[in-house]
Protein backbone atom coordinates (compact mmCIF):
# COMPACT_ATOMS: atom_id res chain seq x y z
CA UNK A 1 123.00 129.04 69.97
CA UNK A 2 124.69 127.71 72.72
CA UNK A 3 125.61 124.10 73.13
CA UNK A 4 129.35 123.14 73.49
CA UNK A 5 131.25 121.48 70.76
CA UNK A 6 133.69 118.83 71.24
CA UNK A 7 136.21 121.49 70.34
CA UNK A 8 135.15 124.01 72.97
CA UNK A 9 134.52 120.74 75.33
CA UNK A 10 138.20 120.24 75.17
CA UNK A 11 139.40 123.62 75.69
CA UNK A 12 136.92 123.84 78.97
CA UNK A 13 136.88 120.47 80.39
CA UNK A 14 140.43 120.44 81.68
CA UNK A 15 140.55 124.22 82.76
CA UNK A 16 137.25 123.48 84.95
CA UNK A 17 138.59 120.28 86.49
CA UNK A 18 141.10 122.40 88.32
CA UNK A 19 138.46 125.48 89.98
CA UNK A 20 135.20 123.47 90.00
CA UNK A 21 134.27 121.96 93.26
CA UNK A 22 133.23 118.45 94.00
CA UNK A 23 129.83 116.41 94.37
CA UNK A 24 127.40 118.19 93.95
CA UNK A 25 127.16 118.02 89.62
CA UNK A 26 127.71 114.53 88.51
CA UNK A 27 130.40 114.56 85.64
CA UNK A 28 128.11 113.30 83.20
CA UNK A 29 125.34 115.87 83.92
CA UNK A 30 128.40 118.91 84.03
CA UNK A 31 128.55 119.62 80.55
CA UNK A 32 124.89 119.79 79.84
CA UNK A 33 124.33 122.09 82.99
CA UNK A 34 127.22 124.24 81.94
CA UNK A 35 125.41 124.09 78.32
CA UNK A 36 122.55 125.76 79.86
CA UNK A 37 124.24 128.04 81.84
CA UNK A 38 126.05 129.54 78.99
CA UNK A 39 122.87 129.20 77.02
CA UNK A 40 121.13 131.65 79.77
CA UNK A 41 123.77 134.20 79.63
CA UNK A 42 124.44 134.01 76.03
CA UNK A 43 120.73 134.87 75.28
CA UNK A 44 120.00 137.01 78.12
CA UNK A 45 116.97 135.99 79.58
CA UNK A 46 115.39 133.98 82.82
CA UNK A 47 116.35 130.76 84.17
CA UNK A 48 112.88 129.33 83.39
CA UNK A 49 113.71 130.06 79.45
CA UNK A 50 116.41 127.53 79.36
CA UNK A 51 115.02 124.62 76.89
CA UNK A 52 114.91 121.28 78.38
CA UNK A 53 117.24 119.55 76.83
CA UNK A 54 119.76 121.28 78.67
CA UNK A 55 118.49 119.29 81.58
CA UNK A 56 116.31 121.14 84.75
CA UNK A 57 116.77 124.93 84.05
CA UNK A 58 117.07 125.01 88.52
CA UNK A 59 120.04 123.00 88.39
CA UNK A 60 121.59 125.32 86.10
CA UNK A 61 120.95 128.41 88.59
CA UNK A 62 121.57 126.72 91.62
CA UNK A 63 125.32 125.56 90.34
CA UNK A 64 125.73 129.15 88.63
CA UNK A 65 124.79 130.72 91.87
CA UNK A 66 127.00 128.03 93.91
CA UNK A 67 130.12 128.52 91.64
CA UNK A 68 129.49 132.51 92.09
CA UNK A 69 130.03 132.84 95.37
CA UNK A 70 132.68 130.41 95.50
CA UNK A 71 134.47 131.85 92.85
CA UNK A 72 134.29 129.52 90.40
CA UNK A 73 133.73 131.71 87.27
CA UNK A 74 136.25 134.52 88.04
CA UNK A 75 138.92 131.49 88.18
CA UNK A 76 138.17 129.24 85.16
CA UNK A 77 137.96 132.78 82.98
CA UNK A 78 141.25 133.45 84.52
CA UNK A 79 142.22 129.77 83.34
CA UNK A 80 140.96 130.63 79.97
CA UNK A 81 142.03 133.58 79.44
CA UNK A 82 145.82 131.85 80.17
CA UNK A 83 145.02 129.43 77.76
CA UNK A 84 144.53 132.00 74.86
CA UNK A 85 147.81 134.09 75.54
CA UNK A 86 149.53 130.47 75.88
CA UNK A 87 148.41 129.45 72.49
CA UNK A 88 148.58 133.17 70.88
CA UNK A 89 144.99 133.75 70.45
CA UNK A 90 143.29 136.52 70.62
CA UNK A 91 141.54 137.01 73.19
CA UNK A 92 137.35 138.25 72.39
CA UNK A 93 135.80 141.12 74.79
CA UNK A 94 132.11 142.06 74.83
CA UNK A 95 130.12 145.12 74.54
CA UNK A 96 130.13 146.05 78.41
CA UNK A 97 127.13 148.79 77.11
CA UNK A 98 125.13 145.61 75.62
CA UNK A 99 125.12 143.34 78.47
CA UNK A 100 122.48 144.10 80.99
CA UNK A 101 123.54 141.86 83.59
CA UNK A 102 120.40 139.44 83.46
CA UNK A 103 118.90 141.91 86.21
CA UNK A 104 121.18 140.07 89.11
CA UNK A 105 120.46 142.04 91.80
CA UNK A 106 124.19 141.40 94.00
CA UNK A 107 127.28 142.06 92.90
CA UNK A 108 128.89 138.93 93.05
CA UNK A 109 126.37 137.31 90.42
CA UNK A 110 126.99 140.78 88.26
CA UNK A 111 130.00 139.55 88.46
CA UNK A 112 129.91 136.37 87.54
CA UNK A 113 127.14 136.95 84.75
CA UNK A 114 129.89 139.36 83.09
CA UNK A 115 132.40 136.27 83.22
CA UNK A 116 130.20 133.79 81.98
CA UNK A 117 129.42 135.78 79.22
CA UNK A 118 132.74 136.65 78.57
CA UNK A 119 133.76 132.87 78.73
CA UNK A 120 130.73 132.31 75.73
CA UNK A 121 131.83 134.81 73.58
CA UNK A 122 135.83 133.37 74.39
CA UNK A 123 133.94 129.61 73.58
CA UNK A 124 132.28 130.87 70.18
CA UNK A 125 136.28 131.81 68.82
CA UNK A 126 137.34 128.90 69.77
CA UNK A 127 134.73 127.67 67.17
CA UNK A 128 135.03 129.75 64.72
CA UNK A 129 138.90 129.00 64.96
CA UNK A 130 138.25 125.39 64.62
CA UNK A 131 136.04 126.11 61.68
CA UNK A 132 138.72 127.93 59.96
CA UNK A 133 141.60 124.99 60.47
């Protein structure tokens, strides 16, 4: 687990557009990098454990790390979070007690791990609620 469905792709895609900053991912490489991002986080574990078809497991860190500080992740969970109370869905939390923060070591990338894993877990009910319809 983790790779994006169209589904989820169109929930995120247009959210991001409006937070995400320029250049540096290409568009075609962003959803694969965000795939392994999420795929990180969702599974807990090092950068260096991110398969390869997710693309270079450093260009994954260095945009999750980039996006951190500039406040990328608190804004598009923000965004999504909006999008759920627009369309009256509920909206998923985490176990807080089961999430060990991927041993980030400042608190910005605590931070941001907790909102990356709480956009996942928001991702995975848009799934199941597209599984459902």
């Amino acid at each position: 687990m983790f790779m994006l469905t169209e589904a989820q792709w169109a929930v995120l895609a247009p959210l991001l557009e409006g937070c995400r900053p320029r250049g540096k991912t290409q568009p075609h490489d962003l959803k694969r990098t965000l795939d392994a991002i999420l795929w990180r986080h969702w599974h807990d574990t090092n950068w260096r454990a991110v398969p390869a078809q997710y693309g270079p497991w450093w260009m994954a860190a260095q945009t999750f790390i980039r996006w951190s500080r500039l406040g990328v992740w608190e804004q598009l969970h923000g965004r999504l979070v909006r999008h759920f109370e627009e369309q009256g869905l509920p909206i998923p939390g985490i176990d807080h007690d089961e999430f060990a923060y991927g041993g980030a070591r400042k608190k910005e990338l605590q931070d941001s791990e907790l909102q990356v894993r709480q956009i996942a877990n928001m991702l995975l009910s848009v799934q199941k609620q597209a599984a459902v319809a």
